[in-house]
N, C-alpha and C. Protein backbone atom coordinates (compact mmCIF):
# COMPACT_ATOMS: atom_id res chain seq x y z
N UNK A 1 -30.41 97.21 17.84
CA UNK A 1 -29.88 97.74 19.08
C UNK A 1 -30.82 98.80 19.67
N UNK A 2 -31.73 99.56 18.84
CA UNK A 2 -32.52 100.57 19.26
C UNK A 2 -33.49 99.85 20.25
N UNK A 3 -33.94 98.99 19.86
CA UNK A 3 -35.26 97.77 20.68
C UNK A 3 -34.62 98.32 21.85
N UNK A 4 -33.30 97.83 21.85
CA UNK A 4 -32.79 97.03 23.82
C UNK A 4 -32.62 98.63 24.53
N UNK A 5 -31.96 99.66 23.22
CA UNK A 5 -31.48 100.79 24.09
C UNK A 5 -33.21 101.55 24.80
N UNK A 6 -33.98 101.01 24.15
CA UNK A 6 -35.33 101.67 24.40
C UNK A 6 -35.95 100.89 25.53
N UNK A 7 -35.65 99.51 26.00
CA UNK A 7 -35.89 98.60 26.85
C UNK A 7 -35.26 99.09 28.36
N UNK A 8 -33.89 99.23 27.88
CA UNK A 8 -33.27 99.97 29.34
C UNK A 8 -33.88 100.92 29.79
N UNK A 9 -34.55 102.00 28.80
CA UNK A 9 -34.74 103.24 29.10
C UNK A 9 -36.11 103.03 29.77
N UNK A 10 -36.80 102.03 29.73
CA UNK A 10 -38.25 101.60 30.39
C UNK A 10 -38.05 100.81 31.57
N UNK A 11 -36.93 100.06 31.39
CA UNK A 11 -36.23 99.89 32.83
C UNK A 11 -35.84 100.70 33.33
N UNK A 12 -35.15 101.85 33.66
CA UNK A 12 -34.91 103.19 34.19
C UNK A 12 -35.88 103.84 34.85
N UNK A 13 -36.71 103.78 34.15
CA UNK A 13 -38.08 104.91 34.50
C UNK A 13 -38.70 104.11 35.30
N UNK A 14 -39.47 102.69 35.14
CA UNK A 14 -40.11 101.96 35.36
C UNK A 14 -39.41 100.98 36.37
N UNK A 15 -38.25 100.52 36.55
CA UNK A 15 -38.30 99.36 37.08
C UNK A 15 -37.91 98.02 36.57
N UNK A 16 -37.51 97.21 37.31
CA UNK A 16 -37.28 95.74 36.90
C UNK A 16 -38.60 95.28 35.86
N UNK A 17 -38.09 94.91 34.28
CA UNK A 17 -39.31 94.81 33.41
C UNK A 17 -39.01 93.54 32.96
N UNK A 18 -40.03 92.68 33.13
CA UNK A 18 -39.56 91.03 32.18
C UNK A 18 -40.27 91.00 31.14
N UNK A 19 -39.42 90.48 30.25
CA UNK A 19 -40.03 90.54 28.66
C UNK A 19 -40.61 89.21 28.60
N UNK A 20 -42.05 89.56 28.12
CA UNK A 20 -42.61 88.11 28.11
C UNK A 20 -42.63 87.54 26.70
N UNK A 21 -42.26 88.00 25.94
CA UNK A 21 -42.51 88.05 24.57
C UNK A 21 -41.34 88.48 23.78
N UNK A 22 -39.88 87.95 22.89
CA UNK A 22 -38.90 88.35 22.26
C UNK A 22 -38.94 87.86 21.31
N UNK A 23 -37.62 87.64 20.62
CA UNK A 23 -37.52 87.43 18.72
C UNK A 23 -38.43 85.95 18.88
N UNK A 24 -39.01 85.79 18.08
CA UNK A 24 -39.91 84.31 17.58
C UNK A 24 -39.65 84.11 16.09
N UNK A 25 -39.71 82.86 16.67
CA UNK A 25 -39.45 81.99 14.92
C UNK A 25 -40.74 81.92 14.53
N UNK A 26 -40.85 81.97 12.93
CA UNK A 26 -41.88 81.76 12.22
C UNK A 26 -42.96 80.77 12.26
N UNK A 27 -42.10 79.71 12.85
CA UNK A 27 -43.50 78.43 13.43
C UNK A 27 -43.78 79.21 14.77
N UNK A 28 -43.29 79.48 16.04
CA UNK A 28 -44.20 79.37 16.94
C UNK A 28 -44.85 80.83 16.69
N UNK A 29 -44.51 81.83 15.95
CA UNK A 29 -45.26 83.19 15.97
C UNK A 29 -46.88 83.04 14.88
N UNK A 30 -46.87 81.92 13.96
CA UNK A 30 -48.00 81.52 13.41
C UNK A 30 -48.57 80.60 14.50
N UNK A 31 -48.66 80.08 15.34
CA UNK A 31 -48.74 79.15 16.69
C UNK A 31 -49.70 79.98 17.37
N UNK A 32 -49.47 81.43 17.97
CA UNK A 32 -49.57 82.12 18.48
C UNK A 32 -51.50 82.76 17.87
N UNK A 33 -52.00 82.91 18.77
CA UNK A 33 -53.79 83.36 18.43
C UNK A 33 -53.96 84.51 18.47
N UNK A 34 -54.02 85.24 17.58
CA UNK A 34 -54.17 86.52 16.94
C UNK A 34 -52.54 87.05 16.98
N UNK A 35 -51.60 86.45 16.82
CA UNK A 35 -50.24 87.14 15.97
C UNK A 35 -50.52 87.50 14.57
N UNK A 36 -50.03 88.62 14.15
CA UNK A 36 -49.81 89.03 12.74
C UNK A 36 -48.66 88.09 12.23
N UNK A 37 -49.31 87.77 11.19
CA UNK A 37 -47.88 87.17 9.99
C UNK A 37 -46.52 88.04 10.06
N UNK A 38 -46.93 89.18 9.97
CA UNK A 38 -45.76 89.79 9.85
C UNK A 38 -44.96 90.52 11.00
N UNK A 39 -45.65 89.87 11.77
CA UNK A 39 -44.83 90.24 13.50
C UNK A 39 -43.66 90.75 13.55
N UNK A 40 -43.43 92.13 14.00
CA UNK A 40 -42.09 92.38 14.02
C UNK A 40 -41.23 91.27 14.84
N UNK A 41 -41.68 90.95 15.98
CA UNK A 41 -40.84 89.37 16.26
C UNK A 41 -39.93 88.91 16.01
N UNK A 42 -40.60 88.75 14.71
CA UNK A 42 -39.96 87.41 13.77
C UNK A 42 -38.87 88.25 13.30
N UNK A 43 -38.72 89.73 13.27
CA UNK A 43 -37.39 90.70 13.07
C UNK A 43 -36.60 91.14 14.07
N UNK A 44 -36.96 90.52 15.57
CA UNK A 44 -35.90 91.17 16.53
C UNK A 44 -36.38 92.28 16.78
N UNK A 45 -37.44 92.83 16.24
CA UNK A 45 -37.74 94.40 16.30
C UNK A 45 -39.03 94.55 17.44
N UNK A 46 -39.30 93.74 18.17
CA UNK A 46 -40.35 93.62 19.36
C UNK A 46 -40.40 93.31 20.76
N UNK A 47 -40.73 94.08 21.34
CA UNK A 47 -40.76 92.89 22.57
C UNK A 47 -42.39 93.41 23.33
N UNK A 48 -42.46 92.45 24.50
CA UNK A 48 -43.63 92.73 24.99
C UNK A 48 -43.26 92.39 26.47
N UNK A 49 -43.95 93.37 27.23
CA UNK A 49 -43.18 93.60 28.66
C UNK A 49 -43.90 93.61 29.61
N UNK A 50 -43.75 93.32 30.41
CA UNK A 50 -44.30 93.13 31.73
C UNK A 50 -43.61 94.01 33.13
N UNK A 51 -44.14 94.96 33.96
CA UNK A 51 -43.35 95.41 35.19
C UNK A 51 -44.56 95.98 36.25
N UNK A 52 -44.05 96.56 37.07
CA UNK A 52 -45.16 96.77 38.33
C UNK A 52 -46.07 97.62 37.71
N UNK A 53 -45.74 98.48 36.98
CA UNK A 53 -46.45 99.55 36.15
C UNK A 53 -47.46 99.11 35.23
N UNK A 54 -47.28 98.34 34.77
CA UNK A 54 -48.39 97.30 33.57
C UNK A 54 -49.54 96.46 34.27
N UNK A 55 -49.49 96.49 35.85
CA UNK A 55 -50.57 95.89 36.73
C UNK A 55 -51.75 96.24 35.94
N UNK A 56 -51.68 97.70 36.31
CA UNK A 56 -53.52 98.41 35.87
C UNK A 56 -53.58 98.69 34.46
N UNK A 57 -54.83 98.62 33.99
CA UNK A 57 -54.64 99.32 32.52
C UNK A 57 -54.13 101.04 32.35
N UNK A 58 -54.71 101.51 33.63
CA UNK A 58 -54.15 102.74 33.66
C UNK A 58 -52.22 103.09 33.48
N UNK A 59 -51.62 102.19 33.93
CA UNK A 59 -50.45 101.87 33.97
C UNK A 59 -50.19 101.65 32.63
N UNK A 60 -50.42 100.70 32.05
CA UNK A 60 -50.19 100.03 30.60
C UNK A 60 -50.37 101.44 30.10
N UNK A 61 -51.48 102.19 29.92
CA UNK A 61 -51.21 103.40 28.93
C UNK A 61 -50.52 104.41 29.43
N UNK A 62 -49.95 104.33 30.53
CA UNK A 62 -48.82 105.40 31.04
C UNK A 62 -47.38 104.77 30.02
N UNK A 63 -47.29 103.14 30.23
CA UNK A 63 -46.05 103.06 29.40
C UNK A 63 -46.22 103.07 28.45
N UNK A 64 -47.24 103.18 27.31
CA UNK A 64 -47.41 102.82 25.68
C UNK A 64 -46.82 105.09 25.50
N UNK A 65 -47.65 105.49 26.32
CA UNK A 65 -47.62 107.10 25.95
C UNK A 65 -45.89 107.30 26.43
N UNK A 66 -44.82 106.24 27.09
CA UNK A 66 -43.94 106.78 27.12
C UNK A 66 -42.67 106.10 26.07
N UNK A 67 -43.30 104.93 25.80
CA UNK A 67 -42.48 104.36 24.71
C UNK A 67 -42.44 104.99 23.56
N UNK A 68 -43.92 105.79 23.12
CA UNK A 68 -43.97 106.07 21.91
C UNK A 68 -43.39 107.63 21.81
N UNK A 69 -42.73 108.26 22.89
CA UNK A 69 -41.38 109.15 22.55
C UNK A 69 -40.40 108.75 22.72
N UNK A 70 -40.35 107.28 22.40
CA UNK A 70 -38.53 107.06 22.58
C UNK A 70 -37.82 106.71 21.26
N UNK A 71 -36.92 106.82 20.78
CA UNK A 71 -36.31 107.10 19.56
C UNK A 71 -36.68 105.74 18.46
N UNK A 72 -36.93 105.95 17.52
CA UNK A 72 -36.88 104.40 16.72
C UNK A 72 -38.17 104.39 16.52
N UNK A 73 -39.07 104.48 17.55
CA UNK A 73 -40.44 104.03 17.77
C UNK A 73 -41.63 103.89 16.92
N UNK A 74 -41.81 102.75 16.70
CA UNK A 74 -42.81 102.65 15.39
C UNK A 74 -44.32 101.87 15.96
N UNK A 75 -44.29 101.07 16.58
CA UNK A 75 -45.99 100.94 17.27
C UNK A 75 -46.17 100.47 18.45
N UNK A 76 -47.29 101.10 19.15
CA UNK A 76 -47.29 99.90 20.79
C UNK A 76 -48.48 99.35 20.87
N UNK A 77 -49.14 98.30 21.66
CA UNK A 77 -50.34 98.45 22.21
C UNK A 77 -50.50 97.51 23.80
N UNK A 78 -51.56 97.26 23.78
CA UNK A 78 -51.87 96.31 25.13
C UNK A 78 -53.44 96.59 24.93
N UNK A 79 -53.47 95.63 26.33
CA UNK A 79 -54.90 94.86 26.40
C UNK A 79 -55.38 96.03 27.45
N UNK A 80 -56.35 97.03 26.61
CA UNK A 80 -57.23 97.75 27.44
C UNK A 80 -58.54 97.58 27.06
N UNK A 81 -59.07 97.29 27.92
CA UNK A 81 -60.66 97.13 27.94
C UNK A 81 -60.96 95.31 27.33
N UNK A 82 -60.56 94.57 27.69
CA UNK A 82 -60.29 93.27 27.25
C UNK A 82 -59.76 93.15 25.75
N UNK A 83 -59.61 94.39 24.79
CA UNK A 83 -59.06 94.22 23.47
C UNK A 83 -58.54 93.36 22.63
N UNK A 84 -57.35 93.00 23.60
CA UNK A 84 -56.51 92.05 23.37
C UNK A 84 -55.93 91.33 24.44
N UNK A 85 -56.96 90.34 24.84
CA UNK A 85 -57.19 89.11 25.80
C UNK A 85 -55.87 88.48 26.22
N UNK A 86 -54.92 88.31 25.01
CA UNK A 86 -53.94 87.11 25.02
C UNK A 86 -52.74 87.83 25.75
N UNK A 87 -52.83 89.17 25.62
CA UNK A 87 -51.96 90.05 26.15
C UNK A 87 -51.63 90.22 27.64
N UNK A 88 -52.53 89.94 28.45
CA UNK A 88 -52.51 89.62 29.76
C UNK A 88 -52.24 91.21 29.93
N UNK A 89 -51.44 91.68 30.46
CA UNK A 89 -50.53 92.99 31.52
C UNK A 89 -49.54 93.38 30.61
N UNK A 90 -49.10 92.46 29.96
CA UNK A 90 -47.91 92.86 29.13
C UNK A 90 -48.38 94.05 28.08
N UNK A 91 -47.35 94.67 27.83
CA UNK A 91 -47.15 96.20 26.70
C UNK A 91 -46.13 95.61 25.47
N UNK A 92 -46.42 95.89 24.30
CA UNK A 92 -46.01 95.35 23.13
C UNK A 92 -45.57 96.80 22.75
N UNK A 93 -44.21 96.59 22.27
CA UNK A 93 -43.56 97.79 21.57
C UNK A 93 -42.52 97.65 20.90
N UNK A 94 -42.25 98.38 19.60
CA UNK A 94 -41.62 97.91 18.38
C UNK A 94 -40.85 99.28 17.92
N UNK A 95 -39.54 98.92 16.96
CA UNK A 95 -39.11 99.89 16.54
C UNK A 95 -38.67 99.59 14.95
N UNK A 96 -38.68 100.72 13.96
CA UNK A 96 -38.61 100.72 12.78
C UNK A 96 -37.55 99.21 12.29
């Protein structure tokens, strides 16, 4: 429940946010090119988001620096500086 209550709260601040990325099953999250095995994912404990704010990379690290004071919060990232290609715009963020 912490995931979603932390999801609203990025909807609040941010805006209409579509999750491009939620719980995955173990086949398509091994499917997936550069997923970790142990994807929070595959625990309900992830999502990866997309909103007007995630356009720029400058944006993307405005929301990673605001997810990671929201309660629960255990890791974020995104694609800055081409890093992580597959990531497109979307922000990946997880809770314990």
């Amino acid at each position: 429940s912490q995931l979603l209550k932390n999801l609203q709260k990025v909807r609040v601040k941010y805006g209409a946010t579509t999750i491009t990325s939620g719980l995955r099953c173990k086949g398509y999250n091994n499917s997936l090119v550069g997923s970790s095995p142990t994807s929070r994912h595959m625990d309900g404990k992830a999502l990866d988001i997309y909103n007007q704010k995630t356009r720029t990379e400058s944006g993307r690290k405005d929301v990673m620096k605001y997810v990671k004071k929201l309660p629960g919060h255990n890791y974020t990232y995104c694609n800055i500086g081409g890093s992580v290609p597959n990531m497109g715009n979307a922000v990946h963020f997880d809770v314990k």
